[in-house]
PDB file of N, CA and C in Angstrom:
ATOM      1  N   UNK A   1       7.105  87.312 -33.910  1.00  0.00           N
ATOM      2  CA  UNK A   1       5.687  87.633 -33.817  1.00  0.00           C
ATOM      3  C   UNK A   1       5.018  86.853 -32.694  1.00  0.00           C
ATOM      4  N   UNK A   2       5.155  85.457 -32.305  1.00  0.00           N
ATOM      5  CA  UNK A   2       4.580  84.799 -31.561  1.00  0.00           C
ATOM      6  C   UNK A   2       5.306  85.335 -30.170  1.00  0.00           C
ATOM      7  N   UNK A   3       6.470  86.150 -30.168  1.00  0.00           N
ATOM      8  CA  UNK A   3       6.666  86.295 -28.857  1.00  0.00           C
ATOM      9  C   UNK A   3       5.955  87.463 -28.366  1.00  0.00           C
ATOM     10  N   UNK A   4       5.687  88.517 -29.239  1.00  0.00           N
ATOM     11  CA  UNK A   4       5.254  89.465 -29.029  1.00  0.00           C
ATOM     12  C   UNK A   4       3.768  89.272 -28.644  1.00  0.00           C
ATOM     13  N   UNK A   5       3.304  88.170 -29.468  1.00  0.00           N
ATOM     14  CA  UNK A   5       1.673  88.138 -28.859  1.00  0.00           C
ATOM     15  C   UNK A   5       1.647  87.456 -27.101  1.00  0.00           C
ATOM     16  N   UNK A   6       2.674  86.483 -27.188  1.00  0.00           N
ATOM     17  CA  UNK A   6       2.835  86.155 -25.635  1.00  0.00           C
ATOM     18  C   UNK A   6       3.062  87.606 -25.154  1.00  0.00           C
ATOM     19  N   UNK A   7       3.813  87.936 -24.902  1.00  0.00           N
ATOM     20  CA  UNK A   7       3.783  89.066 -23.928  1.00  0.00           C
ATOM     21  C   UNK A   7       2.325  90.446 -24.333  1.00  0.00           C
ATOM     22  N   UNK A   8       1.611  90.230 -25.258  1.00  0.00           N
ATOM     23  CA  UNK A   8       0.791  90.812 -24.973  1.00  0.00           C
ATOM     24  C   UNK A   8      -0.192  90.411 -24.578  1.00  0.00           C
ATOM     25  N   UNK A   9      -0.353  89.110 -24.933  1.00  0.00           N
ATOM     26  CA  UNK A   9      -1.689  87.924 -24.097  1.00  0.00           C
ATOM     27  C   UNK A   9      -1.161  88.213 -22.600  1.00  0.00           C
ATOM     28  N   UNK A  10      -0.236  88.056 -22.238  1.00  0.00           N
ATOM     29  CA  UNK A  10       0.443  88.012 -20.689  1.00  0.00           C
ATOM     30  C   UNK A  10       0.346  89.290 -20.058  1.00  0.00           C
ATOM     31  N   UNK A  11       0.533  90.395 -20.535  1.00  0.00           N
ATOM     32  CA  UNK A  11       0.577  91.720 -20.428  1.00  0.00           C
ATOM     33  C   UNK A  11      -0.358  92.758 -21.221  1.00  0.00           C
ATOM     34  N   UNK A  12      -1.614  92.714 -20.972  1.00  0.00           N
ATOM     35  CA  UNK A  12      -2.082  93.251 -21.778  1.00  0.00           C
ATOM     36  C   UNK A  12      -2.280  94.687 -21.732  1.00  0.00           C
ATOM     37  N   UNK A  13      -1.429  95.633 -20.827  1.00  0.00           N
ATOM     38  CA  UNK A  13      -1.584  96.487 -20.463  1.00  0.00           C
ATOM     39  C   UNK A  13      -0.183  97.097 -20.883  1.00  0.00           C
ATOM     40  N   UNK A  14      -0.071  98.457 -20.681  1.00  0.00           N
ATOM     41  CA  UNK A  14       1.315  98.845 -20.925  1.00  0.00           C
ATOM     42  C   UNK A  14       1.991  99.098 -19.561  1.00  0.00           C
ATOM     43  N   UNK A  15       3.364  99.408 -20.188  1.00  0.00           N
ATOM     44  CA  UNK A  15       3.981  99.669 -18.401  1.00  0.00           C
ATOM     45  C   UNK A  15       5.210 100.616 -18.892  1.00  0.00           C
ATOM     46  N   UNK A  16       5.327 101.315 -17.879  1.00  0.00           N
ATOM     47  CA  UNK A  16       5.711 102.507 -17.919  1.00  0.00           C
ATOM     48  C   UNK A  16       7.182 102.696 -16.841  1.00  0.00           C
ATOM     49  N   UNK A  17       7.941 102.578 -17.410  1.00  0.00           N
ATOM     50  CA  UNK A  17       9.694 102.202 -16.846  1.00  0.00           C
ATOM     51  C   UNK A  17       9.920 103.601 -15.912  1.00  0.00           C
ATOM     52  N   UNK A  18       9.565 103.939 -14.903  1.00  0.00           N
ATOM     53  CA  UNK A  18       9.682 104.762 -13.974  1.00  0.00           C
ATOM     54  C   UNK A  18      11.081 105.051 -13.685  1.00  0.00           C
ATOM     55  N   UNK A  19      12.129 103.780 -13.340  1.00  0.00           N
ATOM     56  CA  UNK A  19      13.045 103.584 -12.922  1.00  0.00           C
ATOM     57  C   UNK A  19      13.753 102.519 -13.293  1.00  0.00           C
ATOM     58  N   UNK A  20      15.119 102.292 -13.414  1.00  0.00           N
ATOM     59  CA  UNK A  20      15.446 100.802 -13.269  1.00  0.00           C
ATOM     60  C   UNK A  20      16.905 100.890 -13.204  1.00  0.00           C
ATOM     61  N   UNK A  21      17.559  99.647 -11.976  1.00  0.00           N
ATOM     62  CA  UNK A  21      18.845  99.871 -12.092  1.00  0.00           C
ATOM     63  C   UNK A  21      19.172  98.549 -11.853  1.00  0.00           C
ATOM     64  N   UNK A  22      20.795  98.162 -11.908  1.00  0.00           N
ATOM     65  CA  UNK A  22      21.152  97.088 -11.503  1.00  0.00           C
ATOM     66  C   UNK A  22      22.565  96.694 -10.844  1.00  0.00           C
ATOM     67  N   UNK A  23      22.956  96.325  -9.979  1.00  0.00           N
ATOM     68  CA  UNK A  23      24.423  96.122  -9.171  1.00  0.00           C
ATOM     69  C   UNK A  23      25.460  95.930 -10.300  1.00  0.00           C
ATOM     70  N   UNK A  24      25.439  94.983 -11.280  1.00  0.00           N
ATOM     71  CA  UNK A  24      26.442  94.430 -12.043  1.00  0.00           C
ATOM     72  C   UNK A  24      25.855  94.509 -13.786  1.00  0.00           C
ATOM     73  N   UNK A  25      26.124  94.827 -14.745  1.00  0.00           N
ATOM     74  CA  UNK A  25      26.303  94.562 -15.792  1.00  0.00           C
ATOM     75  C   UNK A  25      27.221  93.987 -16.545  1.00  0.00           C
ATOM     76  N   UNK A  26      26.979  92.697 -17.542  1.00  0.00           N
ATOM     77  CA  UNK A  26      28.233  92.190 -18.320  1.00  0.00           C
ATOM     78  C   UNK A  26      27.915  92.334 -19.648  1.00  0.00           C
ATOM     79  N   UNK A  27      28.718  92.642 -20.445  1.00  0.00           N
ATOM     80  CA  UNK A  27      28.748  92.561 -21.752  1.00  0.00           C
ATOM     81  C   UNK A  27      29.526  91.549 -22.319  1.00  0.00           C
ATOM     82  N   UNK A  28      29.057  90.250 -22.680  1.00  0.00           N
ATOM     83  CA  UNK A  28      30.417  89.814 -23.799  1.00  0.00           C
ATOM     84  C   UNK A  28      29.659  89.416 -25.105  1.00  0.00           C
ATOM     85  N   UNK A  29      30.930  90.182 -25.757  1.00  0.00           N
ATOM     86  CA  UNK A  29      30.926  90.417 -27.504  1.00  0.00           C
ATOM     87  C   UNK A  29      32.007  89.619 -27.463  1.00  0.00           C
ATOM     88  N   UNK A  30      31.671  88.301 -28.752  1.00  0.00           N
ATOM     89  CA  UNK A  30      32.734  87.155 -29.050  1.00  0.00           C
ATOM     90  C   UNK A  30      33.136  87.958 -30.470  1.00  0.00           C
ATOM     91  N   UNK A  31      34.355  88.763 -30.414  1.00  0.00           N
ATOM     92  CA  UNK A  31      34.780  89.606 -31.608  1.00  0.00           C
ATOM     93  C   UNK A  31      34.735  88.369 -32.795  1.00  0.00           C
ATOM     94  N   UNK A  32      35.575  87.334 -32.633  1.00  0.00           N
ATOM     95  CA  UNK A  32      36.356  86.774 -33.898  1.00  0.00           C
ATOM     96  C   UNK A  32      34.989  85.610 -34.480  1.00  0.00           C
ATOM     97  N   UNK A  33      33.762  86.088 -33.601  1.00  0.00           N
ATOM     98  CA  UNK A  33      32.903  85.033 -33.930  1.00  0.00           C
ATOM     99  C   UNK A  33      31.212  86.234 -34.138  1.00  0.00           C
ATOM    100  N   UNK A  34      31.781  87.086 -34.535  1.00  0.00           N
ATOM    101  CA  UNK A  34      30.401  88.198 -34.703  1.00  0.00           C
ATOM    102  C   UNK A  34      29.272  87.718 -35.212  1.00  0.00           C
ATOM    103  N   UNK A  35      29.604  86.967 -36.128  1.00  0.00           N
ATOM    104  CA  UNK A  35      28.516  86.775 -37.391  1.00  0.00           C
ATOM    105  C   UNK A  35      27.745  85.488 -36.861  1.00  0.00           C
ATOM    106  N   UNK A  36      28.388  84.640 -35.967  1.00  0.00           N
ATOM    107  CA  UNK A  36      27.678  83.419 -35.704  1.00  0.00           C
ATOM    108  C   UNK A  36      27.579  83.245 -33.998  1.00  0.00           C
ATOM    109  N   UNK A  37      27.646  84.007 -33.539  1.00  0.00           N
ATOM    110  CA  UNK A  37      27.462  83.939 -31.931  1.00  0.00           C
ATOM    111  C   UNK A  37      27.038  85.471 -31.457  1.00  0.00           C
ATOM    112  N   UNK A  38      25.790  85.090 -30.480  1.00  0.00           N
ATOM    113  CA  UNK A  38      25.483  86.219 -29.770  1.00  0.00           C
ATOM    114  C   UNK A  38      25.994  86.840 -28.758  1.00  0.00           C
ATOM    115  N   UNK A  39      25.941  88.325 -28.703  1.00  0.00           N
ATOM    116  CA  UNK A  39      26.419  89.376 -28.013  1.00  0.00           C
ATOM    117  C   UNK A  39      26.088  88.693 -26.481  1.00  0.00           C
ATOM    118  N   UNK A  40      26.026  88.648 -25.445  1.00  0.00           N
ATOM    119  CA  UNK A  40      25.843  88.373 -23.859  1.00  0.00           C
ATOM    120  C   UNK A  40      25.582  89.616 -23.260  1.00  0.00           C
ATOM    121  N   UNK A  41      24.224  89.794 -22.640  1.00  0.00           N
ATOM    122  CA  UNK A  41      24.508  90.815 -21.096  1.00  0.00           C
ATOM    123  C   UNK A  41      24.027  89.748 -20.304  1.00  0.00           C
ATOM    124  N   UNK A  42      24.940  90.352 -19.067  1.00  0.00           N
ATOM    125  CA  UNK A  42      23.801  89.685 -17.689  1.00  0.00           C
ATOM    126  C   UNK A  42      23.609  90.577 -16.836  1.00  0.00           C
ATOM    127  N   UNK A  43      22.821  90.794 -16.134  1.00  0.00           N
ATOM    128  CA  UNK A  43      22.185  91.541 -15.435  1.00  0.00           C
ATOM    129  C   UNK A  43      22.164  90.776 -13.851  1.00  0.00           C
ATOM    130  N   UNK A  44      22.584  91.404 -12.723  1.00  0.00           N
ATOM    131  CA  UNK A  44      22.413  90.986 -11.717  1.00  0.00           C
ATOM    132  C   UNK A  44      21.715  92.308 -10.916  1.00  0.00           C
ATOM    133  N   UNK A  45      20.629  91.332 -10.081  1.00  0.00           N
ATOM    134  CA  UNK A  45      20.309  92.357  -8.728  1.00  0.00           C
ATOM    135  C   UNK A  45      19.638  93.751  -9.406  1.00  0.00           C
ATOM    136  N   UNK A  46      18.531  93.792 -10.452  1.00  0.00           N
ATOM    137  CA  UNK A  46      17.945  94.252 -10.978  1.00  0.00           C
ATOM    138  C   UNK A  46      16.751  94.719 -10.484  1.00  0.00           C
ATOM    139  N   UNK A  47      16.598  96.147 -10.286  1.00  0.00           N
ATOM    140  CA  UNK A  47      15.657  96.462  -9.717  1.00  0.00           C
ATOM    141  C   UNK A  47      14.584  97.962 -10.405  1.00  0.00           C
ATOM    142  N   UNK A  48      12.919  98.029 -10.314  1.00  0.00           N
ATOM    143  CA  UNK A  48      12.470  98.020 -11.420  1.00  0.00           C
ATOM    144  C   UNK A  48      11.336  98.899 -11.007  1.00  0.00           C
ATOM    145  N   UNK A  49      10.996 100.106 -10.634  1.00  0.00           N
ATOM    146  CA  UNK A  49       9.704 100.667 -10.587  1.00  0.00           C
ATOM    147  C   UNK A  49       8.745 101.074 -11.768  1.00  0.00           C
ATOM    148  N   UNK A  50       7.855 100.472 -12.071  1.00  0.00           N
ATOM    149  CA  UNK A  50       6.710 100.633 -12.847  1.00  0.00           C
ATOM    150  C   UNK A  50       5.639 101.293 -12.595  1.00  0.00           C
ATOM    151  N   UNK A  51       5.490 102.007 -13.434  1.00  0.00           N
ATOM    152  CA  UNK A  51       3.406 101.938 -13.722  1.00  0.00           C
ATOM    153  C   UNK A  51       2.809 101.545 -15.210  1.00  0.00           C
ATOM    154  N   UNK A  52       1.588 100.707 -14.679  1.00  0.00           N
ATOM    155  CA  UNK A  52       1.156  99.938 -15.289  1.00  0.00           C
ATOM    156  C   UNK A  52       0.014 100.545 -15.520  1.00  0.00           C
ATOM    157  N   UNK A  53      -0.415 101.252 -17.030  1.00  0.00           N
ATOM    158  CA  UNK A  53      -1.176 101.679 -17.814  1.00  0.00           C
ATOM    159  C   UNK A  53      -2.482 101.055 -18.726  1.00  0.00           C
ATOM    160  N   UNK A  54      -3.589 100.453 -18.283  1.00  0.00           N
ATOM    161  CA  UNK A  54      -4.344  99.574 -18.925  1.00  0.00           C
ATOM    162  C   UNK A  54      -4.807 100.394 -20.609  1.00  0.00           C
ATOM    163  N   UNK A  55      -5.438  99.095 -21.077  1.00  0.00           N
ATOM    164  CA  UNK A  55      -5.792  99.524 -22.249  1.00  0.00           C
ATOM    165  C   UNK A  55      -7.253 101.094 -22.529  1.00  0.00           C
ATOM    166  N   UNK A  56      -7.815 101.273 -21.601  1.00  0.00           N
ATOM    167  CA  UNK A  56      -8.803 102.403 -21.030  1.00  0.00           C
ATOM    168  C   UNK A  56      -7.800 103.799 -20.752  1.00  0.00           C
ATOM    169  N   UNK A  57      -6.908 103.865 -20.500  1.00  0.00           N
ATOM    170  CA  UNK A  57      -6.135 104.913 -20.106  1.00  0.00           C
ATOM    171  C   UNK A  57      -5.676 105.899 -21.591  1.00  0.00           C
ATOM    172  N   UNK A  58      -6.553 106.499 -21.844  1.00  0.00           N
ATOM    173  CA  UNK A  58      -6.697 106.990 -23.460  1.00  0.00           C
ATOM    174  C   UNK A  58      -5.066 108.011 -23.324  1.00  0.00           C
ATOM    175  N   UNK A  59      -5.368 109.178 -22.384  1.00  0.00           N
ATOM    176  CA  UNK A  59      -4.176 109.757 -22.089  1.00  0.00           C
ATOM    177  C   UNK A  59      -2.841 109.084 -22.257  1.00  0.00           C
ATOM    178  N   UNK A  60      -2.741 108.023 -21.960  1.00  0.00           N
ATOM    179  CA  UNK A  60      -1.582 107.046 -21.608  1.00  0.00           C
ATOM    180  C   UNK A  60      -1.067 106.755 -23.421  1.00  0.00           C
ATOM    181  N   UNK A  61      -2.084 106.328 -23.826  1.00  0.00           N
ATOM    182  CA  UNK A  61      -2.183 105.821 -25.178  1.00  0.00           C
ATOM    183  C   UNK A  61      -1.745 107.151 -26.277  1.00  0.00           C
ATOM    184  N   UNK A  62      -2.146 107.912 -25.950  1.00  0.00           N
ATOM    185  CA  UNK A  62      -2.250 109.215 -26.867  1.00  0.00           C
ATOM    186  C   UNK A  62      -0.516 109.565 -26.599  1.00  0.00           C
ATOM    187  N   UNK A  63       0.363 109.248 -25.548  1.00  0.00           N
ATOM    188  CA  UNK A  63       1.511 109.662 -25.225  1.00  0.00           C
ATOM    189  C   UNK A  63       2.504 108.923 -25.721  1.00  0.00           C
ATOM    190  N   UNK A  64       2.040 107.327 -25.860  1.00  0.00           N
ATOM    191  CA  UNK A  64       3.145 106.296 -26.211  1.00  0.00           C
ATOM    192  C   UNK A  64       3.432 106.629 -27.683  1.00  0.00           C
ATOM    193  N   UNK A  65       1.736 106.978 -28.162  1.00  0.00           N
ATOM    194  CA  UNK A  65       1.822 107.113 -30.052  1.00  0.00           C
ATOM    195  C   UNK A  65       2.721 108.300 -30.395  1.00  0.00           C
ATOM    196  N   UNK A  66       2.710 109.416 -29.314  1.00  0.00           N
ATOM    197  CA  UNK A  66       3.215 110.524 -29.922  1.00  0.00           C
ATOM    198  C   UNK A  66       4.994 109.853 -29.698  1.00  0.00           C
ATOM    199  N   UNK A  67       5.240 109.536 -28.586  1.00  0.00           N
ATOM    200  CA  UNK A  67       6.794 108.892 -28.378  1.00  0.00           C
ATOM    201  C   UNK A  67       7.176 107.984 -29.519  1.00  0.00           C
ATOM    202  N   UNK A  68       6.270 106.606 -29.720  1.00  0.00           N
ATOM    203  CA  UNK A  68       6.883 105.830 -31.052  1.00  0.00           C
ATOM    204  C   UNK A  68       7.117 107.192 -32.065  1.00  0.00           C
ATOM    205  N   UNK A  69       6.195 107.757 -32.504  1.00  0.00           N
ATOM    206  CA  UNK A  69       6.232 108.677 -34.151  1.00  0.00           C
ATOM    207  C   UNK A  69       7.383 109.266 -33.540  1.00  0.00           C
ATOM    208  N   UNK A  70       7.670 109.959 -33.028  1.00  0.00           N
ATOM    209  CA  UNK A  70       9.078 110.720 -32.553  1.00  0.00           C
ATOM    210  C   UNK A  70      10.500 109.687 -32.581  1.00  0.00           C
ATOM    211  N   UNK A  71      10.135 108.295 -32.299  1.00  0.00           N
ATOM    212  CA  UNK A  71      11.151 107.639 -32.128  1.00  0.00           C
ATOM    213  C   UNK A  71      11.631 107.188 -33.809  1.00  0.00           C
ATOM    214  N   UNK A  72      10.916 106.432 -33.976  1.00  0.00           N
ATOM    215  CA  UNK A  72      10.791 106.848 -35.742  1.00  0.00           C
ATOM    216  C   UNK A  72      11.030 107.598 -36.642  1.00  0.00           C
ATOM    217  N   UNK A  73      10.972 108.852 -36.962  1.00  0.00           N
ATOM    218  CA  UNK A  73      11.349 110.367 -36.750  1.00  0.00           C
ATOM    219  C   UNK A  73      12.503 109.890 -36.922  1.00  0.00           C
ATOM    220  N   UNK A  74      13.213 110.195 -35.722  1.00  0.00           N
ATOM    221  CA  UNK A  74      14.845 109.840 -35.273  1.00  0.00           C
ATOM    222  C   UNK A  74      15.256 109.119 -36.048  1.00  0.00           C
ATOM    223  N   UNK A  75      14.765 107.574 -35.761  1.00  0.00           N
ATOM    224  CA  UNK A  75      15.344 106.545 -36.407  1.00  0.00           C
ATOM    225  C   UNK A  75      15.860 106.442 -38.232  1.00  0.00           C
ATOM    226  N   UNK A  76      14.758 107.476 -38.450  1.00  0.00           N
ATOM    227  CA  UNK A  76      15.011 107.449 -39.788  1.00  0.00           C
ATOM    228  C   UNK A  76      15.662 107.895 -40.850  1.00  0.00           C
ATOM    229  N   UNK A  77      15.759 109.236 -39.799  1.00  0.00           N
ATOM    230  CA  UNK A  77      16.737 110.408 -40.247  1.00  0.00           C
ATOM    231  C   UNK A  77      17.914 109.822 -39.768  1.00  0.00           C
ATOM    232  N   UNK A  78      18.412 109.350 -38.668  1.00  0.00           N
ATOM    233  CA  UNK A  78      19.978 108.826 -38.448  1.00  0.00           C
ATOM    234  C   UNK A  78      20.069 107.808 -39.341  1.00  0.00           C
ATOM    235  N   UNK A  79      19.628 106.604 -39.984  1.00  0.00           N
ATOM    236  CA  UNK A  79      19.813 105.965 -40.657  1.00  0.00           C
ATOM    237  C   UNK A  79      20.245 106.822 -42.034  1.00  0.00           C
ATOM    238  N   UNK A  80      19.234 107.384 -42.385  1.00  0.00           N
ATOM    239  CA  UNK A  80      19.675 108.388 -43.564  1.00  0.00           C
ATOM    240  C   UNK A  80      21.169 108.632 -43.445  1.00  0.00           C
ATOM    241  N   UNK A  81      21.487 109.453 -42.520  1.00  0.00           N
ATOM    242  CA  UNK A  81      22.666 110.469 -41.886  1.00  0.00           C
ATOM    243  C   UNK A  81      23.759 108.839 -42.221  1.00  0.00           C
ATOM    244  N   UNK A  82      23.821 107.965 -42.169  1.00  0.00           N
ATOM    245  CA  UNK A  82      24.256 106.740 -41.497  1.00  0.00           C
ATOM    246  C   UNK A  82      25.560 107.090 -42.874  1.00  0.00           C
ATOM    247  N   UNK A  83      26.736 106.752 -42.529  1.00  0.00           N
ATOM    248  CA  UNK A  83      27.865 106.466 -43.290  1.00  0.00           C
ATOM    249  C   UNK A  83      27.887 105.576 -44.461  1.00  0.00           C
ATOM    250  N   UNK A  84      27.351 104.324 -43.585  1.00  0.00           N
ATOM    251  CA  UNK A  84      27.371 102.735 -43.822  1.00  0.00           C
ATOM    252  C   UNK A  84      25.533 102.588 -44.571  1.00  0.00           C
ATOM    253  N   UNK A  85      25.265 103.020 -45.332  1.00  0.00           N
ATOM    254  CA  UNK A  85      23.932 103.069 -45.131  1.00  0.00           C
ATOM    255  C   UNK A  85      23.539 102.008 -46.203  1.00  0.00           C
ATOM    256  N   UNK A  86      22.899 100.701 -45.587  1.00  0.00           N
ATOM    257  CA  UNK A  86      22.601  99.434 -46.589  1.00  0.00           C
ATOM    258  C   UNK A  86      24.099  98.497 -46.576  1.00  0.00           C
ATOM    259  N   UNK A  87      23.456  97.429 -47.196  1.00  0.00           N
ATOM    260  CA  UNK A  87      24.660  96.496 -47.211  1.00  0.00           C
ATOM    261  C   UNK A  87      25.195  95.535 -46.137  1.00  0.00           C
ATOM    262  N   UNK A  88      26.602  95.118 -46.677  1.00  0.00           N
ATOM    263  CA  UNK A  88      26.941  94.503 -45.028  1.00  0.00           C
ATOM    264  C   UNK A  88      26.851  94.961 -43.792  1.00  0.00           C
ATOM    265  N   UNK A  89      27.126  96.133 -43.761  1.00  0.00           N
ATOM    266  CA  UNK A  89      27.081  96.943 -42.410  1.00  0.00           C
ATOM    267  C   UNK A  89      25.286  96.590 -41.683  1.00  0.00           C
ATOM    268  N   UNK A  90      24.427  96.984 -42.693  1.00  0.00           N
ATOM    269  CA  UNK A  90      23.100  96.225 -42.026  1.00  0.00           C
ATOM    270  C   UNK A  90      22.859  95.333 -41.867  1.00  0.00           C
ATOM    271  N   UNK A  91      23.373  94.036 -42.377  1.00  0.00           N
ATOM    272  CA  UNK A  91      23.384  92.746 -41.797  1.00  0.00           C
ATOM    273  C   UNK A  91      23.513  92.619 -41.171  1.00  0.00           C
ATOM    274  N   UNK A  92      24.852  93.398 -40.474  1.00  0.00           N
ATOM    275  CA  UNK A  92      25.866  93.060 -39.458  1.00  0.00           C
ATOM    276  C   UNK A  92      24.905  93.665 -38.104  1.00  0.00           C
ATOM    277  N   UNK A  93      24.356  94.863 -38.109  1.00  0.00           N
ATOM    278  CA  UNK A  93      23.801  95.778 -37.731  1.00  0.00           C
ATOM    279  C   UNK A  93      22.267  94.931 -37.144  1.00  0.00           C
ATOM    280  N   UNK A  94      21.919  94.653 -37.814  1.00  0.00           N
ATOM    281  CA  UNK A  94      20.646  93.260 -37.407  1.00  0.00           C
ATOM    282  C   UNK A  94      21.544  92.344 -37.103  1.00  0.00           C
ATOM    283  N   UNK A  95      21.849  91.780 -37.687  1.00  0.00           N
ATOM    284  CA  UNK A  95      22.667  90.450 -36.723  1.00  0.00           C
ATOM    285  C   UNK A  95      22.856  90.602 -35.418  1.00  0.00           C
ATOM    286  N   UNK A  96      23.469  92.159 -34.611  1.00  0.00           N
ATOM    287  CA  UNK A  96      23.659  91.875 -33.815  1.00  0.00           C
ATOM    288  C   UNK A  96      22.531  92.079 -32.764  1.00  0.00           C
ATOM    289  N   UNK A  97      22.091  92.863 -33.232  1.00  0.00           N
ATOM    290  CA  UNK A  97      20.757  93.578 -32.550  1.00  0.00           C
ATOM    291  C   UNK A  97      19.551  92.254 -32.504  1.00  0.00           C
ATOM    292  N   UNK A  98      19.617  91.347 -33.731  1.00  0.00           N
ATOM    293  CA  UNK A  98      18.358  90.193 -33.139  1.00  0.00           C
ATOM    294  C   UNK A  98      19.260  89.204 -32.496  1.00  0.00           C
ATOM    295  N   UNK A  99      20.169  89.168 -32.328  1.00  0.00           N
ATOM    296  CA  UNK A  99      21.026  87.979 -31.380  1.00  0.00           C
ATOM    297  C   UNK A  99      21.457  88.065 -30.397  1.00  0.00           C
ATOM    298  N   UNK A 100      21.217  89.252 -29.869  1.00  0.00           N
ATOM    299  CA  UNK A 100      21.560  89.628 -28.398  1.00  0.00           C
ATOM    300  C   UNK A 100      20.775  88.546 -27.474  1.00  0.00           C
ATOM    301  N   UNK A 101      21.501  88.542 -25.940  1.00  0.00           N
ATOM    302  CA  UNK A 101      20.730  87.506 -25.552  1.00  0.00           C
ATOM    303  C   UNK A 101      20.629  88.582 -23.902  1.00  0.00           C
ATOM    304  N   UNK A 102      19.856  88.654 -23.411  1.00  0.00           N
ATOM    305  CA  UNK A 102      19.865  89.346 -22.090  1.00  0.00           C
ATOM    306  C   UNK A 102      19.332  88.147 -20.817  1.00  0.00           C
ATOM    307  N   UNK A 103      20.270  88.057 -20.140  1.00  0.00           N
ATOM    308  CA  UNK A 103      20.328  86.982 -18.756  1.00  0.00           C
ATOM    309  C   UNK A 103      20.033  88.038 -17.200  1.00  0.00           C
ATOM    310  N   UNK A 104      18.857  88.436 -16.634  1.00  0.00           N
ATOM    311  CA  UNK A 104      19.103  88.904 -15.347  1.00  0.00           C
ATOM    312  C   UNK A 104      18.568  87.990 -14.417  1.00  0.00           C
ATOM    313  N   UNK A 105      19.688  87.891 -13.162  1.00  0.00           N
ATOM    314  CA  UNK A 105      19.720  86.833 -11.983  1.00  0.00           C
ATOM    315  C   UNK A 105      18.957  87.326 -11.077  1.00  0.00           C
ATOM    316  N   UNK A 106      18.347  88.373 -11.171  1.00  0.00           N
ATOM    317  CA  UNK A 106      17.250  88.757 -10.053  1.00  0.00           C
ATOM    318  C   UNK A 106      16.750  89.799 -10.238  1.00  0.00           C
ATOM    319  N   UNK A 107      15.265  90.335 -10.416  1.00  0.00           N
ATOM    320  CA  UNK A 107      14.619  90.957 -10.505  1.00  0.00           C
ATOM    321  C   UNK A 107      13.557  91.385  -9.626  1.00  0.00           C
ATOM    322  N   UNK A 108      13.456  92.719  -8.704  1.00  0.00           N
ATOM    323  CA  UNK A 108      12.515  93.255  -7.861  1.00  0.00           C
ATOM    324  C   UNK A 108      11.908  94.142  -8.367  1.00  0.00           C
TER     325      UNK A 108
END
C-alpha cells in the first residue's frame, strides 16, 4: 500500500505504455528454492514511449475503467476455469508473483 501511494504521490497522472522494448531479458527461477527465493528478471537497454494522461482527461479515465472491469472479467473466469483452483497451488501462485524482483540497467 505505501508503495502504491508513492508512486501515486510521484505520478499523479496516468501513463499510457505506447511502446516498450528491451536488448536483453533474464529470467532466473531458483527451482529447488521456489518457496523462499525470488524469481529474477533483468532488463537491459530498455526503451519506453509514453503518454501521460492527467487526472482532467475524463475520456482517458472512462477507458482505463472499462479495461480494469474487462481485465477482471478475465481474471475471474480463468481462475474459475483453473485446474488447481485454491490451496497450495495459490500460495505458490502468489508467492511467486509478490516475489518477483525486476532489475533494468537502463531506461530511455
Amino acid at each position: 500500500k505505501r508503495l502504491q501511494q508513492l508512486v501515486f504521490d510521484t505520478f499523479p497522472c496516468g501513463l499510457e505504455i505506447v511502446r516498450a522494448s528491451a536488448t536483453e531479458v533474464t529470467i532466473r527461477i531458483p527451482w529447488h528454492h521456489i518457496m523462499t527465493q525470488s524469481v529474477v528478471v533483468n532488463m537491459h537497454n530498455v526503451e519506453v514511449d509514453a503518454i501521460v494522461h492527467c487526472e482532467d482527461d475524463e475520456a482517458w479515465m472512462v477507458q482505463v475503467a472499462d479495461m480494469q472491469r474487462a481485465y477482471l472479467r478475465s481474471q475471474h473466469s480463468r481462475t474459475e476455469r483453473a485446474p488447481f483452483n485454491g490451496g497450495a497451488f495459490d500460495g505458490l501462485r502468489q508467492r511467486l508473483v509478490d516475489g518477483v524482483q525486476i532489475s533494468v540497467s537502463r531506461a530511455t
